[in-house]
PDB file of N, CA and C in Angstrom:
ATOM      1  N   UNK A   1      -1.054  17.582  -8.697  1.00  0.00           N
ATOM      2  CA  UNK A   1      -1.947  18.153  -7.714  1.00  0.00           C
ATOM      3  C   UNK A   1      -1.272  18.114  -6.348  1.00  0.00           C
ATOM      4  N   UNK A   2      -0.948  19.477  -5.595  1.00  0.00           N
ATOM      5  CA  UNK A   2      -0.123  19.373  -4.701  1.00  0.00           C
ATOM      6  C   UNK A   2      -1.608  19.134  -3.344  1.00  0.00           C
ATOM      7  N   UNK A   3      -1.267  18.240  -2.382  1.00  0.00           N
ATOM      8  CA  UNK A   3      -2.195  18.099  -0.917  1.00  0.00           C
ATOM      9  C   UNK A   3      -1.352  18.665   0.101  1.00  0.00           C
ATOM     10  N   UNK A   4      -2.302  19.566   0.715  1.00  0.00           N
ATOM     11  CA  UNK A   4      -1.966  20.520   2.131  1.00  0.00           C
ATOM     12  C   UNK A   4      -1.452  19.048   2.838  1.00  0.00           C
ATOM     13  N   UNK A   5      -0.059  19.703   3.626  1.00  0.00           N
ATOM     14  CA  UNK A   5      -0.196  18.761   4.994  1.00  0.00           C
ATOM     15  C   UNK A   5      -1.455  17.825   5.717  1.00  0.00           C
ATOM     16  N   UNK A   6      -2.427  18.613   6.227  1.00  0.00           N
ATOM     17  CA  UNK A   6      -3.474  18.512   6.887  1.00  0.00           C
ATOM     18  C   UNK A   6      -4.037  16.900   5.924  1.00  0.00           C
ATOM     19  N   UNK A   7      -4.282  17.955   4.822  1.00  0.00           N
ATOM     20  CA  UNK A   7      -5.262  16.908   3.962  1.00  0.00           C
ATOM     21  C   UNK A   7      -4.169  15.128   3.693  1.00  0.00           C
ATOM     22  N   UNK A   8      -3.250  15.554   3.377  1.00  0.00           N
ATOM     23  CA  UNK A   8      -2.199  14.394   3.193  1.00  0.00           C
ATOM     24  C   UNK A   8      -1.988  13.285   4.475  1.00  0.00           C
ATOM     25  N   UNK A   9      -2.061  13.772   5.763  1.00  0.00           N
ATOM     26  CA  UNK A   9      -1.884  13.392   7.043  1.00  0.00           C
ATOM     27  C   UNK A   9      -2.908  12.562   7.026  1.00  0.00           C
ATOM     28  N   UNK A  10      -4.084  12.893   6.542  1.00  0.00           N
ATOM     29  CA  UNK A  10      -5.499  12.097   6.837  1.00  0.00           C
ATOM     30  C   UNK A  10      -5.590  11.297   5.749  1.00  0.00           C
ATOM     31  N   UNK A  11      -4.687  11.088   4.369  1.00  0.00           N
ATOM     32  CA  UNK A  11      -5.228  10.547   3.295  1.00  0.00           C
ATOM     33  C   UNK A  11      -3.672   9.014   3.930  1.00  0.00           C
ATOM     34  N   UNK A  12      -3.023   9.516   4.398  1.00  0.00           N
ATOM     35  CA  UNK A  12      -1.851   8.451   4.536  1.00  0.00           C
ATOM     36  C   UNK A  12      -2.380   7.473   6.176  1.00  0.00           C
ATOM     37  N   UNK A  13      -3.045   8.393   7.023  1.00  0.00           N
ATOM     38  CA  UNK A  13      -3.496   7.319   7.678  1.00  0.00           C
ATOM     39  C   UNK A  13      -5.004   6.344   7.315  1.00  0.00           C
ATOM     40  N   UNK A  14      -5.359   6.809   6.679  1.00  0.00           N
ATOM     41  CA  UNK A  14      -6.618   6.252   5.927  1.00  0.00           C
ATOM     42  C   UNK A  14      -6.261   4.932   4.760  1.00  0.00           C
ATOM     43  N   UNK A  15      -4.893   5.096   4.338  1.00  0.00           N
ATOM     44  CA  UNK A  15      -3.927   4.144   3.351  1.00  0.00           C
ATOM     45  C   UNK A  15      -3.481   3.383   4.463  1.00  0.00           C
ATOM     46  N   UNK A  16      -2.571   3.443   5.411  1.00  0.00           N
ATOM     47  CA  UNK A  16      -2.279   2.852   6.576  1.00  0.00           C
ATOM     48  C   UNK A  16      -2.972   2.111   6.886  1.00  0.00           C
ATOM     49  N   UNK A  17      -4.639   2.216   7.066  1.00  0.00           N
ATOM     50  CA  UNK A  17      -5.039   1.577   7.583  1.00  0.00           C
ATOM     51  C   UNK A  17      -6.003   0.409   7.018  1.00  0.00           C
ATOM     52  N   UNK A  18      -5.801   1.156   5.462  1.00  0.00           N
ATOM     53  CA  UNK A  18      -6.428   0.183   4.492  1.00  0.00           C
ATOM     54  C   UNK A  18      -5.328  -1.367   4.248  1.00  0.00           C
ATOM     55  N   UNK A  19      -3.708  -0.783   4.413  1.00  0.00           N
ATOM     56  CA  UNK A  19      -2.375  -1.445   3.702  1.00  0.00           C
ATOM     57  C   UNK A  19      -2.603  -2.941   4.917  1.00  0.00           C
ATOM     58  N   UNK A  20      -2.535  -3.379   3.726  1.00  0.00           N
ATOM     59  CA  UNK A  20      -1.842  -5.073   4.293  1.00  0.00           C
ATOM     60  C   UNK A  20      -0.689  -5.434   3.962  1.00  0.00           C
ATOM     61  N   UNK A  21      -0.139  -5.079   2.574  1.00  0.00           N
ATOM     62  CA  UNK A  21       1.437  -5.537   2.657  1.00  0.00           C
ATOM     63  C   UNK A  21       1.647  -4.746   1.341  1.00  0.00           C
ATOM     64  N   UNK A  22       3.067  -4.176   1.270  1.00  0.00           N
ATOM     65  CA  UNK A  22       3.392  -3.559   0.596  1.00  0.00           C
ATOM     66  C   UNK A  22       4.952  -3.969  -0.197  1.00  0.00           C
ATOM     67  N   UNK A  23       4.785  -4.768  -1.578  1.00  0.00           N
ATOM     68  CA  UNK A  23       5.643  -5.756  -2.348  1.00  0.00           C
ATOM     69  C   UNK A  23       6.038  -4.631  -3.389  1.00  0.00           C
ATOM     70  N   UNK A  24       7.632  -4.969  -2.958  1.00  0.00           N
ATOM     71  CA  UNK A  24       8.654  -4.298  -4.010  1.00  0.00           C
ATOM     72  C   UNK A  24       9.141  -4.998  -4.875  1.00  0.00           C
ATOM     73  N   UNK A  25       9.324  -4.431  -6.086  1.00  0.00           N
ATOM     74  CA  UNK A  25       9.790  -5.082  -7.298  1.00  0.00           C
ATOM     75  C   UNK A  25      11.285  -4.916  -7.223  1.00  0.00           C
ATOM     76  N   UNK A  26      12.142  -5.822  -7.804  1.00  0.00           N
ATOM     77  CA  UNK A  26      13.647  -5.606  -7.966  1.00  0.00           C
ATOM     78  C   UNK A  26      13.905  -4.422  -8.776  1.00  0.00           C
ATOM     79  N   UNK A  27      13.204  -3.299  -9.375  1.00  0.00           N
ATOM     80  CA  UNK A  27      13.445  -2.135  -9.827  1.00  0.00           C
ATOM     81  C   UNK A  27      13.401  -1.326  -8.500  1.00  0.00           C
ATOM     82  N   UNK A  28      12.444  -1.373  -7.594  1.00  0.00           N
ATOM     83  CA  UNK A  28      12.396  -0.485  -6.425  1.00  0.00           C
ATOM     84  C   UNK A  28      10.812   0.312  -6.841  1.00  0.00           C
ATOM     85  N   UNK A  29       9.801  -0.495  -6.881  1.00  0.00           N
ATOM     86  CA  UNK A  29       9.026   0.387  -7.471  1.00  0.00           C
ATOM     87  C   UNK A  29       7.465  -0.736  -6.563  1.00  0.00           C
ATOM     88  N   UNK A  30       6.593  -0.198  -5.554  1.00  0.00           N
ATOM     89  CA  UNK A  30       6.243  -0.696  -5.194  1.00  0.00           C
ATOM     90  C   UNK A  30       4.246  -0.894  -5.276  1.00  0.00           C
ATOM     91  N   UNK A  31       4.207  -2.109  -5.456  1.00  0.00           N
ATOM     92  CA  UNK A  31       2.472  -2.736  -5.501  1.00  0.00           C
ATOM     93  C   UNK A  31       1.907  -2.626  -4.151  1.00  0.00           C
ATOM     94  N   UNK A  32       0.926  -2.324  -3.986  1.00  0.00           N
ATOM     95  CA  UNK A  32       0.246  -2.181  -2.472  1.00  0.00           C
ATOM     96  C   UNK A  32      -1.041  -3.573  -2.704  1.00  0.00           C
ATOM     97  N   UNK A  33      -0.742  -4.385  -1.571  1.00  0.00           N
ATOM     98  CA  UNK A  33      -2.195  -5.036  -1.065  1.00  0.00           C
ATOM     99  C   UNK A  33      -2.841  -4.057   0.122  1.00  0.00           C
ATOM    100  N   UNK A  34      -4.543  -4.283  -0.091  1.00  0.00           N
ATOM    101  CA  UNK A  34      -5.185  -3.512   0.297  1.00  0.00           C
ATOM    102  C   UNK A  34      -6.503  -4.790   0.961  1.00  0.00           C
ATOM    103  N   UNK A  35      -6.973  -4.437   2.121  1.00  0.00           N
ATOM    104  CA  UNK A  35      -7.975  -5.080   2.712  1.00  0.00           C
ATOM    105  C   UNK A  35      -9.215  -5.539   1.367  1.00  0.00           C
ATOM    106  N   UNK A  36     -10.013  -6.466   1.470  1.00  0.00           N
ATOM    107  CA  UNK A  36     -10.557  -6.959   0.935  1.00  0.00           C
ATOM    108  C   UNK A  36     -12.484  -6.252   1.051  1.00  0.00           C
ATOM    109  N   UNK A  37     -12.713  -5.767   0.233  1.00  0.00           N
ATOM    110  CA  UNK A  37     -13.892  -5.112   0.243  1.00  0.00           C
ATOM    111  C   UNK A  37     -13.197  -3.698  -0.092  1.00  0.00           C
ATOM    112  N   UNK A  38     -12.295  -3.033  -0.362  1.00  0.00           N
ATOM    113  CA  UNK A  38     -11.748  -1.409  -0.580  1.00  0.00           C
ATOM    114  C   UNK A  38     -11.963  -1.247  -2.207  1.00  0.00           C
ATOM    115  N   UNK A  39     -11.853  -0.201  -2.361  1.00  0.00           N
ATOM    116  CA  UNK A  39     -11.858   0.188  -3.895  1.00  0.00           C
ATOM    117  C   UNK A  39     -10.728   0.292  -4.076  1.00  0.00           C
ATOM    118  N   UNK A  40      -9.536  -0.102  -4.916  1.00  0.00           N
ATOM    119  CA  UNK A  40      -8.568  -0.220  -5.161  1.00  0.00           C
ATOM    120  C   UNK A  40      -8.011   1.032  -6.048  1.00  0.00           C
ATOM    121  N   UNK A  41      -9.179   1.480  -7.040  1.00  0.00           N
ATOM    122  CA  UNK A  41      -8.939   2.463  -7.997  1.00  0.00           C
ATOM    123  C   UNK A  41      -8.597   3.932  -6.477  1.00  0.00           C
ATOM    124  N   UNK A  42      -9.603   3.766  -6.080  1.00  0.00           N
ATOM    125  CA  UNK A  42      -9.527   4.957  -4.797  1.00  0.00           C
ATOM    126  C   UNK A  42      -8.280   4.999  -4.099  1.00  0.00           C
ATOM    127  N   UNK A  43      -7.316   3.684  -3.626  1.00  0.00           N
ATOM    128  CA  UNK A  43      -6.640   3.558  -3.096  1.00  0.00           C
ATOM    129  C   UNK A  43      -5.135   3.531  -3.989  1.00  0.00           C
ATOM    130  N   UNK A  44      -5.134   3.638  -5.046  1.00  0.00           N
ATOM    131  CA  UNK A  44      -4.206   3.814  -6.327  1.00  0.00           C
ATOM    132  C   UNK A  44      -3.865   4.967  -6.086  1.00  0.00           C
ATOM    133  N   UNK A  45      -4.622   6.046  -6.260  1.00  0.00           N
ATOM    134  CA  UNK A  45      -5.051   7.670  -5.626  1.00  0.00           C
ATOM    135  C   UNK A  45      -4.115   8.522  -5.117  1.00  0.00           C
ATOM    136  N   UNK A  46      -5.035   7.391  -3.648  1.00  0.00           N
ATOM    137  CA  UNK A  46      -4.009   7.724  -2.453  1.00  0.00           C
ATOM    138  C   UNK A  46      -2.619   7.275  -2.520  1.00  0.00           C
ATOM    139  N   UNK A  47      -2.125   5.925  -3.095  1.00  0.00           N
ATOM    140  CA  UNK A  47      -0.898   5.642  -3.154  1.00  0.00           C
ATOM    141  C   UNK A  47       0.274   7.270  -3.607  1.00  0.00           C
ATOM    142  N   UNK A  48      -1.100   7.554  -4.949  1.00  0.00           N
ATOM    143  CA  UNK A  48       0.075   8.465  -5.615  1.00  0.00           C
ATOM    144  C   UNK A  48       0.643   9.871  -5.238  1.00  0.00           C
ATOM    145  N   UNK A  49      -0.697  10.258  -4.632  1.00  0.00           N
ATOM    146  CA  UNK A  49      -0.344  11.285  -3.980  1.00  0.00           C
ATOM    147  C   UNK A  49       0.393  11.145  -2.561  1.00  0.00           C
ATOM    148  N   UNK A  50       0.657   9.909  -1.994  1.00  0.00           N
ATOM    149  CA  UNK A  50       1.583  10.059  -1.030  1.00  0.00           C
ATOM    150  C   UNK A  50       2.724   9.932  -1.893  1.00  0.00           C
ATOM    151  N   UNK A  51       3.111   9.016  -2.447  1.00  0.00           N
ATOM    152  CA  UNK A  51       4.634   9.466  -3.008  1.00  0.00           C
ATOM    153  C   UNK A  51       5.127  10.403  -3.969  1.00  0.00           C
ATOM    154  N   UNK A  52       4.258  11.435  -4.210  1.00  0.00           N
ATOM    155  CA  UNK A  52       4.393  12.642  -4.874  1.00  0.00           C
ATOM    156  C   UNK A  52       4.998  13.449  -3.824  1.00  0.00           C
ATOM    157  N   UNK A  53       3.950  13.500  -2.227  1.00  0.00           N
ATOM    158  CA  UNK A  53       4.200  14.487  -1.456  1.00  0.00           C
ATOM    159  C   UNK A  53       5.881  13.706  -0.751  1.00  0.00           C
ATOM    160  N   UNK A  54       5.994  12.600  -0.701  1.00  0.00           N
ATOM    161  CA  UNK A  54       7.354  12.278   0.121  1.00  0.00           C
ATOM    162  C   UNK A  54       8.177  12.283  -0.755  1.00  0.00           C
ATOM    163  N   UNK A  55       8.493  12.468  -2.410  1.00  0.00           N
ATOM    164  CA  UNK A  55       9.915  12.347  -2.934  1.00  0.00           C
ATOM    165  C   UNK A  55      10.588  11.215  -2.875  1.00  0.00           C
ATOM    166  N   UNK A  56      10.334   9.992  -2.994  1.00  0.00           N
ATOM    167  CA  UNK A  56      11.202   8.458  -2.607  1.00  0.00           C
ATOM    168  C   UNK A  56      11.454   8.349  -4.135  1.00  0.00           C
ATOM    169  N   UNK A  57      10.876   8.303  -4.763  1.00  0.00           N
ATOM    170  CA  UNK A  57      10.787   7.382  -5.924  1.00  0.00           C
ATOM    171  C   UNK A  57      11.210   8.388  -7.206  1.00  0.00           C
ATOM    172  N   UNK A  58      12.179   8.593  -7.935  1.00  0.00           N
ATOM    173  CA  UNK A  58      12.660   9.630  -8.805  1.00  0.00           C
ATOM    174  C   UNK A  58      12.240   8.836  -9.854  1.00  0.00           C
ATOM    175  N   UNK A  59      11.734   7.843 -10.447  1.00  0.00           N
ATOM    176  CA  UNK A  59      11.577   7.133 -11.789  1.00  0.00           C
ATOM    177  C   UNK A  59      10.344   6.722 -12.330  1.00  0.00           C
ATOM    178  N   UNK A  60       9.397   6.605 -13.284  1.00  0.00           N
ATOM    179  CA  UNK A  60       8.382   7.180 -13.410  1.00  0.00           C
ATOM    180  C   UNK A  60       7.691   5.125 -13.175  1.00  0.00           C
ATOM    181  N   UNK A  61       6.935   5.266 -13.076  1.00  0.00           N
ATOM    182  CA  UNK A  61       6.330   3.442 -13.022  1.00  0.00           C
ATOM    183  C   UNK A  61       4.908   3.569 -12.822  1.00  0.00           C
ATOM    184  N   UNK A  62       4.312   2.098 -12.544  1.00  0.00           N
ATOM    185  CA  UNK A  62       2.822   2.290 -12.624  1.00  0.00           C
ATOM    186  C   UNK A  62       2.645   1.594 -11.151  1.00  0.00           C
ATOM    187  N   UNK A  63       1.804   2.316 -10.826  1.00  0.00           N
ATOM    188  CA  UNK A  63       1.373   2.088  -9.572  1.00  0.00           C
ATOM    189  C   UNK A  63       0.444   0.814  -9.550  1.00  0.00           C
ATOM    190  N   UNK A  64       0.804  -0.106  -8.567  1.00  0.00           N
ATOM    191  CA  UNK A  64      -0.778  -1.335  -8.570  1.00  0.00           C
ATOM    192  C   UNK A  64      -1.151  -1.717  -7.364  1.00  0.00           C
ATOM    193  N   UNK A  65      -2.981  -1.516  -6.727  1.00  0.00           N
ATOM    194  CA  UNK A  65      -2.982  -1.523  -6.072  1.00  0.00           C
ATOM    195  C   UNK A  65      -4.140  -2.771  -6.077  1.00  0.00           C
ATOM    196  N   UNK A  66      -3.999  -3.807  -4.924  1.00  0.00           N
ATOM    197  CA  UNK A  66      -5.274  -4.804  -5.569  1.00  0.00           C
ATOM    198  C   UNK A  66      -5.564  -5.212  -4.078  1.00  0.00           C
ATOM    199  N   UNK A  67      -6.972  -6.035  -4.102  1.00  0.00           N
ATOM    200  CA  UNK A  67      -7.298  -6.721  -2.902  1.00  0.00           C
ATOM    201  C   UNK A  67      -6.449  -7.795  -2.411  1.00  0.00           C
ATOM    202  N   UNK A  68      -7.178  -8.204  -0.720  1.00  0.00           N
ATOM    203  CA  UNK A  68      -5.747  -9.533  -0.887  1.00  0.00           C
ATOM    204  C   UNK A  68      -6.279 -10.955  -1.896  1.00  0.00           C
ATOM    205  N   UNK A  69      -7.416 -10.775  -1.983  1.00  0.00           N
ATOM    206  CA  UNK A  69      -7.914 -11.971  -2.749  1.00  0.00           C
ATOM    207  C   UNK A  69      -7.516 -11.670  -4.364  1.00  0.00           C
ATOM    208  N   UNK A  70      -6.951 -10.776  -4.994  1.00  0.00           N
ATOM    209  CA  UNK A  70      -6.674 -10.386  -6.365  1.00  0.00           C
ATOM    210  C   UNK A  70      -7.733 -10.074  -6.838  1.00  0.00           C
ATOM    211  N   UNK A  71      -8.646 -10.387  -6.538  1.00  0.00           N
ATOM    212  CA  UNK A  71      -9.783 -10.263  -7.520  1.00  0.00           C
ATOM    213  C   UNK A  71     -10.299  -8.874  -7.819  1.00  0.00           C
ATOM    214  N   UNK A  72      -9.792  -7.730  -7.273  1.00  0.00           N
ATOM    215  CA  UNK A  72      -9.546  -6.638  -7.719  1.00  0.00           C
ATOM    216  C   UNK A  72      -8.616  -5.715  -7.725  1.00  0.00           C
ATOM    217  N   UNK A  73      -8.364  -5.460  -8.912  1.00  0.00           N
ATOM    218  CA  UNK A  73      -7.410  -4.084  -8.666  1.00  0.00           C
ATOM    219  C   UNK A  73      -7.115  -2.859  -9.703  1.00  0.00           C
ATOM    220  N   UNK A  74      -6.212  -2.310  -9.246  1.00  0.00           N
ATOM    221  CA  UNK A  74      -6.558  -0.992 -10.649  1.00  0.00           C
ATOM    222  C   UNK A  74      -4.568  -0.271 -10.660  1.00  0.00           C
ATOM    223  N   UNK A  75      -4.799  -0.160 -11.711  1.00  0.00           N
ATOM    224  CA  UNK A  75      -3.228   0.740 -12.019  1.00  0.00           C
ATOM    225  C   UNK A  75      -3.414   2.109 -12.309  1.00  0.00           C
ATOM    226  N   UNK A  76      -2.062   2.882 -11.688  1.00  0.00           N
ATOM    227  CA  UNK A  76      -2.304   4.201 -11.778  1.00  0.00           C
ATOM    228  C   UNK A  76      -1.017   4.541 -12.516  1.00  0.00           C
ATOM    229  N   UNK A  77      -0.797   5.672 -13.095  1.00  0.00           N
ATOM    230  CA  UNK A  77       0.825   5.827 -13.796  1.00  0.00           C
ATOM    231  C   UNK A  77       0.999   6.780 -12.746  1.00  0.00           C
ATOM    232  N   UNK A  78       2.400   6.848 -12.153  1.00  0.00           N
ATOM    233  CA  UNK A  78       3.091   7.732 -11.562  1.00  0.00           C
ATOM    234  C   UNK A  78       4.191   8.293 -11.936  1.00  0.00           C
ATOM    235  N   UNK A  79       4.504   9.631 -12.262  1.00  0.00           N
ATOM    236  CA  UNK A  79       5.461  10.075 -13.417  1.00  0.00           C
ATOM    237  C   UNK A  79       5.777  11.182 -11.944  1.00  0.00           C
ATOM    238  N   UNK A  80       7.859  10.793 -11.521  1.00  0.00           N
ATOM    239  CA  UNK A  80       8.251  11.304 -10.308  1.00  0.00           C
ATOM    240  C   UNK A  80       8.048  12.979 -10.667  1.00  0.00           C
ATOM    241  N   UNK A  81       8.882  13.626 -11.501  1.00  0.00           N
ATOM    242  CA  UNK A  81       9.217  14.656 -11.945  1.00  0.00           C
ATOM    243  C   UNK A  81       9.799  15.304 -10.810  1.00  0.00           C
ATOM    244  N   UNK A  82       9.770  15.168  -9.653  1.00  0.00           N
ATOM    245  CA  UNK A  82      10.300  15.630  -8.434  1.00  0.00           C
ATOM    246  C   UNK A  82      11.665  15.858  -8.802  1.00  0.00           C
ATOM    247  N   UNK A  83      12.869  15.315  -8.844  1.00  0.00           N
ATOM    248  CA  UNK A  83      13.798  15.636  -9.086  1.00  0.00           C
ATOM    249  C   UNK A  83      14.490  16.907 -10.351  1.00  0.00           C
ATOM    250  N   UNK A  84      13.256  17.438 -10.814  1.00  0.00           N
ATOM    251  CA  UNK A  84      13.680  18.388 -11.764  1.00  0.00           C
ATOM    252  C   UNK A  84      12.829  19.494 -11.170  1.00  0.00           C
ATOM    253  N   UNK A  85      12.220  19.753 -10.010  1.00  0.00           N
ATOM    254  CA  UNK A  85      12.177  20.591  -9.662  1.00  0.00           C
ATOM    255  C   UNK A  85      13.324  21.577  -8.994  1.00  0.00           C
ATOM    256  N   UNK A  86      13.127  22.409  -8.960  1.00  0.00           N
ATOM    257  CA  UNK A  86      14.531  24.194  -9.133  1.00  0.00           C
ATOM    258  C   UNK A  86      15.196  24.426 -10.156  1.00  0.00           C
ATOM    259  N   UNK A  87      14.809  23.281 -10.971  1.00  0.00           N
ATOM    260  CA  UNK A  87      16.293  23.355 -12.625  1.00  0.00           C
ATOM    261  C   UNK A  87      15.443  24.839 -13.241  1.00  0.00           C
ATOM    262  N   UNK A  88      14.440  24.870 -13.061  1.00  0.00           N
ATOM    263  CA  UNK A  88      13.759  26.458 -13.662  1.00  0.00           C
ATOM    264  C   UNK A  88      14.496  27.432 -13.423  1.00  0.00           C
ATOM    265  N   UNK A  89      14.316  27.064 -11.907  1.00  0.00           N
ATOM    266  CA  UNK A  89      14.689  28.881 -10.793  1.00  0.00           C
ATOM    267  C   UNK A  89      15.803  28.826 -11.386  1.00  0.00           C
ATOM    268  N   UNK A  90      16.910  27.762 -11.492  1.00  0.00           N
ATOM    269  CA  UNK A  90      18.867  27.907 -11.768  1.00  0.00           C
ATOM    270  C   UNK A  90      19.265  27.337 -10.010  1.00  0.00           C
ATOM    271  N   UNK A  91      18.056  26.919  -9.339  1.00  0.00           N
ATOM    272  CA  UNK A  91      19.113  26.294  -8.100  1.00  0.00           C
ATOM    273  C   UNK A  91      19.693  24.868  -8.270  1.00  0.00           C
ATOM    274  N   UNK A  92      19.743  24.165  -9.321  1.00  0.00           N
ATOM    275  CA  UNK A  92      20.407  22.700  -9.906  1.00  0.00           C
ATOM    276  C   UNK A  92      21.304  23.351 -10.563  1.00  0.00           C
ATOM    277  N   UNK A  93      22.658  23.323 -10.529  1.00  0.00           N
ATOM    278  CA  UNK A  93      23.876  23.699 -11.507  1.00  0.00           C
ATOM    279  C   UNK A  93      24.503  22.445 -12.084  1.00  0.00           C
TER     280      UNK A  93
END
Protein backbone atom coordinates (compact mmCIF):
# COMPACT_ATOMS: atom_id res chain seq x y z
CA UNK A 1 0.00 0.00 0.00
CA UNK A 2 1.78 3.00 -1.31
CA UNK A 3 1.06 6.59 1.29
CA UNK A 4 0.96 10.07 -0.48
CA UNK A 5 3.75 12.25 0.90
CA UNK A 6 1.20 14.38 2.73
CA UNK A 7 -0.40 11.38 4.39
CA UNK A 8 3.16 9.73 5.33
CA UNK A 9 4.53 13.20 6.76
CA UNK A 10 1.66 13.09 9.32
CA UNK A 11 1.81 9.28 10.02
CA UNK A 12 5.89 9.65 10.79
CA UNK A 13 5.38 12.61 12.99
CA UNK A 14 2.59 11.01 14.89
CA UNK A 15 5.33 7.75 15.30
CA UNK A 16 7.90 10.40 16.37
CA UNK A 17 6.03 11.38 18.77
CA UNK A 18 4.69 8.22 20.06
CA UNK A 19 8.84 6.65 19.80
CA UNK A 20 10.75 6.34 22.97
CA UNK A 21 13.61 4.30 21.83
CA UNK A 22 14.29 2.54 18.93
CA UNK A 23 16.60 -1.05 19.53
CA UNK A 24 18.51 -2.65 16.75
CA UNK A 25 19.22 -6.13 16.46
CA UNK A 26 22.80 -7.31 15.31
CA UNK A 27 21.01 -8.30 11.93
CA UNK A 28 20.09 -4.52 11.43
CA UNK A 29 16.50 -4.98 11.79
CA UNK A 30 14.78 -2.72 14.24
CA UNK A 31 12.02 -3.07 17.52
CA UNK A 32 10.35 0.22 18.40
CA UNK A 33 9.41 1.20 22.18
CA UNK A 34 6.39 3.19 22.21
CA UNK A 35 4.86 5.47 25.13
CA UNK A 36 2.85 3.60 27.54
CA UNK A 37 -0.99 3.71 27.07
CA UNK A 38 -0.53 3.52 22.74
CA UNK A 39 -1.83 0.69 20.78
CA UNK A 40 1.09 -0.99 19.64
CA UNK A 41 -0.75 -3.08 16.88
CA UNK A 42 -1.60 0.64 15.40
CA UNK A 43 1.86 1.66 15.81
CA UNK A 44 3.39 -1.67 14.08
CA UNK A 45 1.35 -0.02 11.05
CA UNK A 46 2.88 2.95 11.12
CA UNK A 47 6.34 1.46 11.66
CA UNK A 48 5.75 -0.38 8.32
CA UNK A 49 4.65 1.88 6.21
CA UNK A 50 7.40 4.25 7.05
CA UNK A 51 10.03 1.88 6.06
CA UNK A 52 8.32 0.82 2.97
CA UNK A 53 8.11 4.57 1.95
CA UNK A 54 12.08 5.25 2.97
CA UNK A 55 13.83 2.03 1.39
CA UNK A 56 16.47 1.33 4.46
CA UNK A 57 15.87 -2.08 5.03
CA UNK A 58 16.22 -4.56 1.78
CA UNK A 59 15.58 -7.90 3.96
CA UNK A 60 12.35 -9.11 4.90
CA UNK A 61 11.90 -9.37 9.15
CA UNK A 62 9.19 -8.86 11.64
CA UNK A 63 8.51 -5.80 12.91
CA UNK A 64 7.97 -5.38 17.01
CA UNK A 65 6.49 -2.76 18.47
CA UNK A 66 5.68 -2.77 22.42
CA UNK A 67 5.02 -0.41 25.40
CA UNK A 68 7.83 0.74 27.67
CA UNK A 69 6.39 -1.39 30.41
CA UNK A 70 6.28 -4.66 27.88
CA UNK A 71 3.18 -5.42 28.80
CA UNK A 72 2.04 -4.81 25.40
CA UNK A 73 2.89 -5.38 22.09
CA UNK A 74 2.18 -6.69 18.62
CA UNK A 75 4.34 -7.98 15.52
CA UNK A 76 3.97 -7.06 12.07
CA UNK A 77 5.86 -8.98 9.03
CA UNK A 78 7.66 -6.63 6.79
CA UNK A 79 8.63 -8.15 3.43
CA UNK A 80 11.31 -5.16 1.75
CA UNK A 81 10.67 -6.09 -1.94
CA UNK A 82 11.96 -2.59 -2.65
CA UNK A 83 15.03 -3.59 -4.14
CA UNK A 84 13.43 -5.55 -7.04
CA UNK A 85 11.65 -2.85 -8.08
CA UNK A 86 12.59 -1.77 -12.18
CA UNK A 87 13.86 -5.53 -12.70
CA UNK A 88 10.23 -5.56 -14.68
CA UNK A 89 10.73 -2.33 -16.75
CA UNK A 90 14.72 -3.95 -17.68
CA UNK A 91 16.21 -0.79 -15.70
CA UNK A 92 18.36 -3.49 -13.27
CA UNK A 93 20.86 -5.19 -15.80
Amino acid sequence: MKVENQDLDRITRKFNEALVETIWSDSGTPSYVIKEGLNPEEYSKMAKQILEAEHVIAHDFTIKVSTESGSQSAKLEYQSGWFLEGLGAGEVE
